[in-house]
C-alpha atoms as a PDB file:
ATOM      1  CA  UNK A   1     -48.081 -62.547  48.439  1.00  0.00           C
ATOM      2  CA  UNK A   2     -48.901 -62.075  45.009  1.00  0.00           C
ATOM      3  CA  UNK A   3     -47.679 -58.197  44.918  1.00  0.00           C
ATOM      4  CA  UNK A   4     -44.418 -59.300  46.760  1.00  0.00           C
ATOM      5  CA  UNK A   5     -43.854 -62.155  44.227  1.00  0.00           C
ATOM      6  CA  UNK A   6     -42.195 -59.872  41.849  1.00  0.00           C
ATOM      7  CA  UNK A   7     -41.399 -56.464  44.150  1.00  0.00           C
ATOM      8  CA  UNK A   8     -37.819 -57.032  43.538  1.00  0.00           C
ATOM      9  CA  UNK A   9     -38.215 -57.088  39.848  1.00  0.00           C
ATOM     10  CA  UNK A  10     -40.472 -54.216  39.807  1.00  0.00           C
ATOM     11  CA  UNK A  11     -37.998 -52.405  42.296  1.00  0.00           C
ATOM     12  CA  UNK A  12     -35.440 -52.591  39.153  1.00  0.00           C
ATOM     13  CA  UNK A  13     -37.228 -52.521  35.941  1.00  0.00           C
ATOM     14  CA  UNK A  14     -40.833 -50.970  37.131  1.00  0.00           C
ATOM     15  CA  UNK A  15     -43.931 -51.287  36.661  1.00  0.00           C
ATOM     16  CA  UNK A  16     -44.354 -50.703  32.808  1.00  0.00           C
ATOM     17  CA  UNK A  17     -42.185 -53.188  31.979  1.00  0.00           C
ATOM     18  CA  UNK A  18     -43.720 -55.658  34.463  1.00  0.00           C
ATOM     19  CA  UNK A  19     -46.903 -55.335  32.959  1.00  0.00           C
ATOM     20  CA  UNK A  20     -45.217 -56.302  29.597  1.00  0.00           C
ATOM     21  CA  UNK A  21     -43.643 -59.192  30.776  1.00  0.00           C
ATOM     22  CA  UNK A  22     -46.800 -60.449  32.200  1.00  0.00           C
ATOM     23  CA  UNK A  23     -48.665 -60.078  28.638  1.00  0.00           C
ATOM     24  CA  UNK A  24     -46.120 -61.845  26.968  1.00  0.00           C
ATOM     25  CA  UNK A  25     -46.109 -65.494  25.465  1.00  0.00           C
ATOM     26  CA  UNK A  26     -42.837 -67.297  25.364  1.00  0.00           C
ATOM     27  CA  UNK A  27     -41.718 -71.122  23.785  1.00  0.00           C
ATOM     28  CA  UNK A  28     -39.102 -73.187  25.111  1.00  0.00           C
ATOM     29  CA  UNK A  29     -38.412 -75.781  22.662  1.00  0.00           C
ATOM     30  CA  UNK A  30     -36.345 -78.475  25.024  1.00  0.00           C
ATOM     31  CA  UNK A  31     -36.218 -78.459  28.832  1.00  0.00           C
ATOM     32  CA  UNK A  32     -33.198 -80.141  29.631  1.00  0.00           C
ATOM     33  CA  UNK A  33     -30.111 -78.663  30.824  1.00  0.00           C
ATOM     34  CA  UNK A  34     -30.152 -75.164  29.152  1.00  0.00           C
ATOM     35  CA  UNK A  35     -34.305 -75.147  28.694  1.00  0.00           C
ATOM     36  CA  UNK A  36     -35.220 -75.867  32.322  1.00  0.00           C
ATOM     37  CA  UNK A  37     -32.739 -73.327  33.521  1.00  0.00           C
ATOM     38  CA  UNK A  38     -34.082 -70.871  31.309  1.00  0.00           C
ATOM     39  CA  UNK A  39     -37.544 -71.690  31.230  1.00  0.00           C
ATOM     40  CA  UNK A  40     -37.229 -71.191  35.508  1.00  0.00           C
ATOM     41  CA  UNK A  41     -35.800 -67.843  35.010  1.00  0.00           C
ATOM     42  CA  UNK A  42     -38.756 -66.615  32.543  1.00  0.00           C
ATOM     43  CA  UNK A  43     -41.082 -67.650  35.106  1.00  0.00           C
ATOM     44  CA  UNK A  44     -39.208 -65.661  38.212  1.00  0.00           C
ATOM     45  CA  UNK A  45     -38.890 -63.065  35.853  1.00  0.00           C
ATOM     46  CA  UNK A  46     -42.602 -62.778  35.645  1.00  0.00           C
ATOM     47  CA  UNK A  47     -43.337 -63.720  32.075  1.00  0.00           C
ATOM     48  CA  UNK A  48     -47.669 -64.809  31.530  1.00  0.00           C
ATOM     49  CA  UNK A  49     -47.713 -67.135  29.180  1.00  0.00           C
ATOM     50  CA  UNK A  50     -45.069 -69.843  28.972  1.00  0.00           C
ATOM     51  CA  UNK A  51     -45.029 -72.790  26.325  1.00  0.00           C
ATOM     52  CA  UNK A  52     -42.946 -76.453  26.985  1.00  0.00           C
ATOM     53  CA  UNK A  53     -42.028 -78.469  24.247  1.00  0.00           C
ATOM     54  CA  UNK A  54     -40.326 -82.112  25.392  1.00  0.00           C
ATOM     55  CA  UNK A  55     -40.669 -85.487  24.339  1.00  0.00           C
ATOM     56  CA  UNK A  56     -38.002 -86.575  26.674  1.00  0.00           C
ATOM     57  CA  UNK A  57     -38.418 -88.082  30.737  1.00  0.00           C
ATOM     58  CA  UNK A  58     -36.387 -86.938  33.495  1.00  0.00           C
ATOM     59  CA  UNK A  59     -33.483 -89.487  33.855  1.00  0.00           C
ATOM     60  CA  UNK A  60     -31.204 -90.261  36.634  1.00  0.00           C
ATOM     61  CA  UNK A  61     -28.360 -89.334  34.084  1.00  0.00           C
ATOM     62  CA  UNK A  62     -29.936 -85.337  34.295  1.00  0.00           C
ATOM     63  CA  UNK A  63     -29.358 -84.436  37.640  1.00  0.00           C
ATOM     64  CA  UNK A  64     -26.138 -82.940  37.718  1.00  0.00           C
ATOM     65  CA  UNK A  65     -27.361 -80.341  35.327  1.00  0.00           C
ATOM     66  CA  UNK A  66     -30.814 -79.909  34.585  1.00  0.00           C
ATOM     67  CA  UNK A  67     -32.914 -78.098  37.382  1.00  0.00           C
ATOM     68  CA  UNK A  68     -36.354 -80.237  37.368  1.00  0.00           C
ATOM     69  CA  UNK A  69     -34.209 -83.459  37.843  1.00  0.00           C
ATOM     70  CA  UNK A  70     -34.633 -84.803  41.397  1.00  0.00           C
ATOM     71  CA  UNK A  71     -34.313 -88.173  43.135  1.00  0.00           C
ATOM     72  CA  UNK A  72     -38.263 -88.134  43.095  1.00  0.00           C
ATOM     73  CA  UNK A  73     -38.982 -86.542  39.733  1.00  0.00           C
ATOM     74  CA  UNK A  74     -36.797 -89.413  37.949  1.00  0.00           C
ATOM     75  CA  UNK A  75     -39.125 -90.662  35.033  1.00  0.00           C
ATOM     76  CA  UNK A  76     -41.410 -88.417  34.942  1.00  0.00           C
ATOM     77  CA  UNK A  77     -41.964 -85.899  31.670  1.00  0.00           C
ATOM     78  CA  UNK A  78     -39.490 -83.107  31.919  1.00  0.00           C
ATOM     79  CA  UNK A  79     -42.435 -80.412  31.057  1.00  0.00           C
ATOM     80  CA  UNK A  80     -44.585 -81.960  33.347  1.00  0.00           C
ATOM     81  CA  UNK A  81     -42.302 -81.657  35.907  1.00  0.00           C
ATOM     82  CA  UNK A  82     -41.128 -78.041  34.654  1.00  0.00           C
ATOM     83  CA  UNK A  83     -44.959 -76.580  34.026  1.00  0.00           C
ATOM     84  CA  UNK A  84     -46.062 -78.174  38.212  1.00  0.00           C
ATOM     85  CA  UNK A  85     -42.724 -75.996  39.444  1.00  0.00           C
ATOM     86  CA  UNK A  86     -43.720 -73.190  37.029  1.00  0.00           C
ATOM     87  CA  UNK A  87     -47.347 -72.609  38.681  1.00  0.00           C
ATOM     88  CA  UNK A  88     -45.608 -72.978  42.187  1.00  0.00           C
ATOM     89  CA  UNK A  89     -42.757 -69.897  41.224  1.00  0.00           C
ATOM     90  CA  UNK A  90     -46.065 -67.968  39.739  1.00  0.00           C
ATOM     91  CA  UNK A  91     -49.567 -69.584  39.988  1.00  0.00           C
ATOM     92  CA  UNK A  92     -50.711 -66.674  37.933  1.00  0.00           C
ATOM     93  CA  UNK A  93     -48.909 -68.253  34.629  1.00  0.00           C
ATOM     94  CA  UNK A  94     -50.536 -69.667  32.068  1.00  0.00           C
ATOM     95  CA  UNK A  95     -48.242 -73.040  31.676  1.00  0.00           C
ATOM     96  CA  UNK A  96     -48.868 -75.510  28.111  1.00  0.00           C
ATOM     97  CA  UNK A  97     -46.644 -78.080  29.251  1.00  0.00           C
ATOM     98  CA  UNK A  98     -46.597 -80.563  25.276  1.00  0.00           C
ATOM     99  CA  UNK A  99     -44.709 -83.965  25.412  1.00  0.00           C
ATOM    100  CA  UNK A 100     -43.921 -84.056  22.062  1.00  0.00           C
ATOM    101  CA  UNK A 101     -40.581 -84.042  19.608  1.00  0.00           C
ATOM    102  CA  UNK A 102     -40.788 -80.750  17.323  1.00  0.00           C
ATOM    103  CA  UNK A 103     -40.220 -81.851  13.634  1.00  0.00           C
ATOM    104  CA  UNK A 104     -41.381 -80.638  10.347  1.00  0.00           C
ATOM    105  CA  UNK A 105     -44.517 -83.048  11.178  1.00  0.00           C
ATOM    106  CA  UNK A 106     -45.646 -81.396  13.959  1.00  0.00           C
ATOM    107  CA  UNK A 107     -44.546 -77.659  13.216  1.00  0.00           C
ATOM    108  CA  UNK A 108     -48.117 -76.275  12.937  1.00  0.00           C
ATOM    109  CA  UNK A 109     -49.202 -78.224  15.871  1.00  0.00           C
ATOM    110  CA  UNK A 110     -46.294 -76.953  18.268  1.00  0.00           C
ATOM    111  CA  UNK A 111     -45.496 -73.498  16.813  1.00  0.00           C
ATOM    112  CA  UNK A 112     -48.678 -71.811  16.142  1.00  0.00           C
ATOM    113  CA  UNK A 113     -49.034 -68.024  16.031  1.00  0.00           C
ATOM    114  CA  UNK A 114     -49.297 -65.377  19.081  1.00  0.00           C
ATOM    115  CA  UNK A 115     -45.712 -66.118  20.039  1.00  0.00           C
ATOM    116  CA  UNK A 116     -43.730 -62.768  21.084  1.00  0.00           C
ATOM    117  CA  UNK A 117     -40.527 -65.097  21.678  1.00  0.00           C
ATOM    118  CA  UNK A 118     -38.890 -68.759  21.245  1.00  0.00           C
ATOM    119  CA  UNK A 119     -36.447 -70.309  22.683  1.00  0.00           C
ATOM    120  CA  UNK A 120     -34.421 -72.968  21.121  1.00  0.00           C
ATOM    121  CA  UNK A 121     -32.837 -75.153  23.296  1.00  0.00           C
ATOM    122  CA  UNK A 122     -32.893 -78.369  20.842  1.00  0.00           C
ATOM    123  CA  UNK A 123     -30.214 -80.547  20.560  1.00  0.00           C
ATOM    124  CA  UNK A 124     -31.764 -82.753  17.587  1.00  0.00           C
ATOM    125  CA  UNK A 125     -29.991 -80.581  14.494  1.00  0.00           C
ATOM    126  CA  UNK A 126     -32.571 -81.488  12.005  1.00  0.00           C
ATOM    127  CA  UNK A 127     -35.630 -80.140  14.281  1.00  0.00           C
ATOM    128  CA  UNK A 128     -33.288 -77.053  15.686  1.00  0.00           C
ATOM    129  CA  UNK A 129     -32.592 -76.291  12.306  1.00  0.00           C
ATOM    130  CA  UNK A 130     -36.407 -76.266  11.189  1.00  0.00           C
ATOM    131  CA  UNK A 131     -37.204 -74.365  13.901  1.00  0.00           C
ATOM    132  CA  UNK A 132     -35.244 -71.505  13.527  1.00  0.00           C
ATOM    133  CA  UNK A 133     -36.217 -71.612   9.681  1.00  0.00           C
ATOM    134  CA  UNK A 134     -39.774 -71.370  10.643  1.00  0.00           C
ATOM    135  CA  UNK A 135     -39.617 -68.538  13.206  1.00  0.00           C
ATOM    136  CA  UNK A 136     -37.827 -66.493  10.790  1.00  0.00           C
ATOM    137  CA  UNK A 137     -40.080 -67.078   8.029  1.00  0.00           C
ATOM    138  CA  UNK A 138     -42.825 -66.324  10.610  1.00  0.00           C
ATOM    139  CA  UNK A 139     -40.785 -63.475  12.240  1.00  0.00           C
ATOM    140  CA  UNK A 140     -41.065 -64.785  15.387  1.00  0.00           C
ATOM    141  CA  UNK A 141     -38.007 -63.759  17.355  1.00  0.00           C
ATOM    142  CA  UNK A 142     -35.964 -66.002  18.340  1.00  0.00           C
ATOM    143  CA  UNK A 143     -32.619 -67.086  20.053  1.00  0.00           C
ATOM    144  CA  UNK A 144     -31.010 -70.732  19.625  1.00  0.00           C
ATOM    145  CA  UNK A 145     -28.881 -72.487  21.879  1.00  0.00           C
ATOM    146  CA  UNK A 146     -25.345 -73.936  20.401  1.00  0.00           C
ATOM    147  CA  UNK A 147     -23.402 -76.671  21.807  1.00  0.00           C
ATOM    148  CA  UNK A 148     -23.302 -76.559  25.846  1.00  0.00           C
ATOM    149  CA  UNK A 149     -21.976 -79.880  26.259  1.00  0.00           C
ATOM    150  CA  UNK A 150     -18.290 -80.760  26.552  1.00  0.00           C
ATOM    151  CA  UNK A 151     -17.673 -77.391  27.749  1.00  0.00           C
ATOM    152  CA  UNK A 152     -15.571 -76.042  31.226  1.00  0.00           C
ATOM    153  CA  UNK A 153     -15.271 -72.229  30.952  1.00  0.00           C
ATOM    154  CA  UNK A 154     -17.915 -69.901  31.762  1.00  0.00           C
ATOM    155  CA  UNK A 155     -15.933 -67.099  30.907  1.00  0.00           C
ATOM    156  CA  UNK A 156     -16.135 -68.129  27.286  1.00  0.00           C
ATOM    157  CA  UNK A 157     -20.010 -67.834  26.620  1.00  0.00           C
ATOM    158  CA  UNK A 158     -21.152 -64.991  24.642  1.00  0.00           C
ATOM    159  CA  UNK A 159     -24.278 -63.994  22.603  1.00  0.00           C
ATOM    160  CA  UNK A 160     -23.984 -63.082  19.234  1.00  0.00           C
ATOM    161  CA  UNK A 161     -25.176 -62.962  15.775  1.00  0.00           C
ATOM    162  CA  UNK A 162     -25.011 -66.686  14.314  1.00  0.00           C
ATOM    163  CA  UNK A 163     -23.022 -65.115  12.173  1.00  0.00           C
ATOM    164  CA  UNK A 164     -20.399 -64.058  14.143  1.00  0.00           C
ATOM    165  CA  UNK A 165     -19.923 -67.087  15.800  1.00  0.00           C
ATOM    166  CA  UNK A 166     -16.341 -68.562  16.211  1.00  0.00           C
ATOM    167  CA  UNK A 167     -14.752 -71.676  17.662  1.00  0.00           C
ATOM    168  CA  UNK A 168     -17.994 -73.390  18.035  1.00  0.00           C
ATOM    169  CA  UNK A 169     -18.701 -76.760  16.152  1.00  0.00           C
ATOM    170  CA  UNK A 170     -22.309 -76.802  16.182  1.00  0.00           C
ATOM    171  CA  UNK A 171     -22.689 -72.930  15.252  1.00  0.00           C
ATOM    172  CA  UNK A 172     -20.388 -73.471  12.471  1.00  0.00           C
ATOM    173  CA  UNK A 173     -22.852 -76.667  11.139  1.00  0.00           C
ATOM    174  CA  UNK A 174     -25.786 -74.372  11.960  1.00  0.00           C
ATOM    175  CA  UNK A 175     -24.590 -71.096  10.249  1.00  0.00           C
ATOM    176  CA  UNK A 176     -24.114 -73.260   7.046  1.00  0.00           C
ATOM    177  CA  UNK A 177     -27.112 -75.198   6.985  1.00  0.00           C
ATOM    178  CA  UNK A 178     -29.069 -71.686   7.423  1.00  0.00           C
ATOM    179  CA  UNK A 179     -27.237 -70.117   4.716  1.00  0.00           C
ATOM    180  CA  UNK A 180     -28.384 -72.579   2.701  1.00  0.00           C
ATOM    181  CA  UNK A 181     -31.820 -71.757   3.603  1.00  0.00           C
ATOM    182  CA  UNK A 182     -30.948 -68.027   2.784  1.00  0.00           C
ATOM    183  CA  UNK A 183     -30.664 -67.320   5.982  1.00  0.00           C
ATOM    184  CA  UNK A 184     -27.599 -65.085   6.490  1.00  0.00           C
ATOM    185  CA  UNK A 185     -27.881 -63.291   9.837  1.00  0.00           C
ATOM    186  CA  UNK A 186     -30.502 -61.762  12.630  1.00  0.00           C
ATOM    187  CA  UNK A 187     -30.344 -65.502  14.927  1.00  0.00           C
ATOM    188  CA  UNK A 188     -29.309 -64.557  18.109  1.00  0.00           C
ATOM    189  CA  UNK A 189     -27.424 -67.753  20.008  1.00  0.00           C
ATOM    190  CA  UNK A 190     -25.931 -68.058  22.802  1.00  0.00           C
ATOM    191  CA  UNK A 191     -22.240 -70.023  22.230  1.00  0.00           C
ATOM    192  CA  UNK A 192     -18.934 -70.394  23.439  1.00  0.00           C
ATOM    193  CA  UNK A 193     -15.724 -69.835  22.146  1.00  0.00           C
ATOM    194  CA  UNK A 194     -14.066 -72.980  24.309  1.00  0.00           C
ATOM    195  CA  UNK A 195     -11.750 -74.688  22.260  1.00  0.00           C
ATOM    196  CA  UNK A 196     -13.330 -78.564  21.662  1.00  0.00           C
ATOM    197  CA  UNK A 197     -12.699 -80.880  23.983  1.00  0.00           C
ATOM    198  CA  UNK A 198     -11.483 -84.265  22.579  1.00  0.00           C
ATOM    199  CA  UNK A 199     -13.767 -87.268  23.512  1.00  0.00           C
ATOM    200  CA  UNK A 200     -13.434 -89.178  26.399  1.00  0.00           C
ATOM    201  CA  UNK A 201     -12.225 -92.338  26.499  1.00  0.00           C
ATOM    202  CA  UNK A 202     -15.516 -93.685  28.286  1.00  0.00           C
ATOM    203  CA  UNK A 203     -17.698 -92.290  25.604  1.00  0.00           C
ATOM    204  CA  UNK A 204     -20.583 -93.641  25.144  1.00  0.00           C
ATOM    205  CA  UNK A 205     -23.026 -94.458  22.112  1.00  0.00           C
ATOM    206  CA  UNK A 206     -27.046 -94.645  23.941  1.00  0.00           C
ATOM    207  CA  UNK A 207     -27.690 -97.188  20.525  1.00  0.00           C
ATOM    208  CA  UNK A 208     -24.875 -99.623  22.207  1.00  0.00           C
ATOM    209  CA  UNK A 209     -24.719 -98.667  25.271  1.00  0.00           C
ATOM    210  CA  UNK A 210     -27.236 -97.059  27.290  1.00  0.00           C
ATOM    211  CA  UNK A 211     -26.776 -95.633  30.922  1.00  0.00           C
ATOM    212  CA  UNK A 212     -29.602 -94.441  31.871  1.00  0.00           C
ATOM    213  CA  UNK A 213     -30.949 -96.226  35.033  1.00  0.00           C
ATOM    214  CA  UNK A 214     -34.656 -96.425  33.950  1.00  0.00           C
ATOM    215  CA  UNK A 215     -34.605 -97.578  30.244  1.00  0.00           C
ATOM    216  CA  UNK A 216     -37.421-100.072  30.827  1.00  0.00           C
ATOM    217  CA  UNK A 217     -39.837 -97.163  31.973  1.00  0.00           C
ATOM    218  CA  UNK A 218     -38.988 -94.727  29.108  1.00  0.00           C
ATOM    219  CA  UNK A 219     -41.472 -93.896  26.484  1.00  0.00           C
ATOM    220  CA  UNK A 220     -38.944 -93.403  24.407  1.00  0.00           C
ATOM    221  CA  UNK A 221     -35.827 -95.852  22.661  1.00  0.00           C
ATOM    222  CA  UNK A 222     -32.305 -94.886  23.009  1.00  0.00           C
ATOM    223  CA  UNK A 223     -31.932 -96.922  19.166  1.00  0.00           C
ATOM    224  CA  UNK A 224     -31.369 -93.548  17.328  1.00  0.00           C
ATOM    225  CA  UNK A 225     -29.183 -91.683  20.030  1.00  0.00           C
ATOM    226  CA  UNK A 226     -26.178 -90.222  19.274  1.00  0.00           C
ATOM    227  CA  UNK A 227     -23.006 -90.519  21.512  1.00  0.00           C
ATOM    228  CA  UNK A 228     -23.025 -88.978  24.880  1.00  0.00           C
ATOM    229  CA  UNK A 229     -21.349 -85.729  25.514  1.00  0.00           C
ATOM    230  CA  UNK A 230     -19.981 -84.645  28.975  1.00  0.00           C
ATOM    231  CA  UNK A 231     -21.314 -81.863  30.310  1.00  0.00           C
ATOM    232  CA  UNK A 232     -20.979 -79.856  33.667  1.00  0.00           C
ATOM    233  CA  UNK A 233     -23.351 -78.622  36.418  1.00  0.00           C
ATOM    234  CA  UNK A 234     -23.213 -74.540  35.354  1.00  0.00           C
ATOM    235  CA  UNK A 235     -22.044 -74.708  31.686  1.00  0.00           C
ATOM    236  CA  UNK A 236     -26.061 -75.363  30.596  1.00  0.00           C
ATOM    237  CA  UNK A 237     -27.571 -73.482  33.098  1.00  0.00           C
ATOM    238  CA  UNK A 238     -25.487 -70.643  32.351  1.00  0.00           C
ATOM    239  CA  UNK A 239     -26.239 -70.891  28.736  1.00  0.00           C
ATOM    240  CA  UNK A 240     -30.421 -70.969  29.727  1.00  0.00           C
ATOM    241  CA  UNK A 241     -29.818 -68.015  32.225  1.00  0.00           C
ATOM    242  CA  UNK A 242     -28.623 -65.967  29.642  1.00  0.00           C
ATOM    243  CA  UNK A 243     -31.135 -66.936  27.006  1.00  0.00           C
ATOM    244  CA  UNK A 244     -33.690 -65.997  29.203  1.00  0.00           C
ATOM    245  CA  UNK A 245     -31.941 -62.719  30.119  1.00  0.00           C
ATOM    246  CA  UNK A 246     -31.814 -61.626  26.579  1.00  0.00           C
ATOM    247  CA  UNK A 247     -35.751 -62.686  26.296  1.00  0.00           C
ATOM    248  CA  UNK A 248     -36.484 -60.459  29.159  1.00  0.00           C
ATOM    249  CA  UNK A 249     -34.857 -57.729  28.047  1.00  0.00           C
ATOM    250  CA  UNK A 250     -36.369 -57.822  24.891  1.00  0.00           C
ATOM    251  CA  UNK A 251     -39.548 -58.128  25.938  1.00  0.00           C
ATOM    252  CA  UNK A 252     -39.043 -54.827  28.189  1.00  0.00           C
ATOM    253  CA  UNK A 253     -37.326 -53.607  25.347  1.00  0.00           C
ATOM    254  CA  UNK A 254     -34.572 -52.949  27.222  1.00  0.00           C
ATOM    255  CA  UNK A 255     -32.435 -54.531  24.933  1.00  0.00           C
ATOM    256  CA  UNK A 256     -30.547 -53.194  22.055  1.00  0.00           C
ATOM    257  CA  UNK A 257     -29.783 -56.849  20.356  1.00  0.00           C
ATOM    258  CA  UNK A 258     -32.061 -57.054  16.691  1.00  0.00           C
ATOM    259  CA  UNK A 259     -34.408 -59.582  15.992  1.00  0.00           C
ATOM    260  CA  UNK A 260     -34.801 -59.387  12.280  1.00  0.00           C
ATOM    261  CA  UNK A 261     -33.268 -61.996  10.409  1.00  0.00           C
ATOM    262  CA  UNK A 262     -32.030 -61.497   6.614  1.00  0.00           C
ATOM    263  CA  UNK A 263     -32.414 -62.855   3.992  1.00  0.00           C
ATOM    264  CA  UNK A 264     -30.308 -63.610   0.878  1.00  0.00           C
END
């Protein structure tokens, strides 16, 4: 089984570029709705080495959109849950499953050297935004996630250079915030150009209002959640799908997208 487990791969990229995608070592910061999708495809895809950072549990709330959430899996760690379904797609992967919230705290601790990739798939601004600071300063390559909630239309996500971003709220708050950091261009994200959304009337603020079925059994309190978003069943998935396409690619180097951030 093990040769078959990746024939059809092999049968379009070959064997060269197999072997590279087994030596590699990839993060995924964030395994909900765009991270599990993505981190899933890395592992089909036959990457070696993969890294999950989460501090979040699987919530009845996640099942419409997030891969790892299942009627059994409820309240359980989300990389946990994503690292035990990563060793079934490829038992040969090395799988570092870390329940823990990335901050400027615990940067050396979660992002330590010998990364060829990272994903960010945050939704916290403040630790998304440190992140991508710190793989650039580290030139670590990677590619950030924008906003995937409150969104409808497939047809409307692109990659591109965070600075050539358009329409997208959180892009715009991120391309600012990095310029400030002299950070000018060389992020790759992954966005869409869907015009916002307004709230719905049923929005809800987790501080006030929490809906998530299991709040007693978190490990975590809803008291500094923002308001909850809308989001679809393919919108995030799509989004992780096509981060972890442009990883793979780049990892074959296969793909002509740069890497190299600039600086002011």
């Amino acid at each position: 089984m093990k040769e078959q487990r990746f024939s059809r791969m092999q049968l379009l990229v070959g064997k060269t570029a197999m072997e590279q995608l087994a030596g590699a070592s990839v993060a995924v910061f964030g395994v909900g709705g765009v991270g599990s999708y993505a981190t899933e495809a890395l592992a089909r895809a036959g990457v070696g080495s993969l890294t999950l950072v989460d501090f979040d549990d699987i919530c009845a709330t996640n099942i419409n959109r997030q891969i790892h959430a299942l009627e059994d899996t409820v309240g359980r760690s989300k990389v946990e849950v994503m690292a035990e379904r990563c060793c079934q797609i490829n038992p040969g992967c090395q799988v570092i499953p870390k329940y823990a919230f990335y901050q400027a705290e615990t940067a050396l601790e979660l992002l330590p050297s010998g990364y060829d990739y990272v994903l960010d798939c945050i939704d916290h601004i403040t630790a998304k935004l440190h992140l991508i600071e710190t793989c650039v300063k580290r030139r670590i390559p990677v590619i950030s996630s924008m906003g995937a909630a409150n969104k409808l239309d497939p047809t409307q996500i692109k990659v591109a250079d965070i600075s050539a971003t358009e329409k997208c709220r959180l892009a715009r708050i991120i391309r600012k915030e990095l310029r400030q950091r002299a950070i000018t261009q060389g992020v790759q994200v992954v966005y869409s150009t869907e015009e916002f959304r307004p709230l719905s009337d049923e929005a809800h603020v987790c501080a006030d209002n929490c809906i998530c079925p299991h709040r007693e059994e978190q490990r975590w309190s809803c008291s500094d959640r923002r308001v909850i978003l809308g989001s679809s069943s393919y919108i995030p998935p799509i989004f992780g799908l096509t981060m972890a396409g442009v990883v793979v690619q780049q990892l074959m180097g296969k793909s002509p997208l740069t890497t190299d951030a600039r600086l002011k």
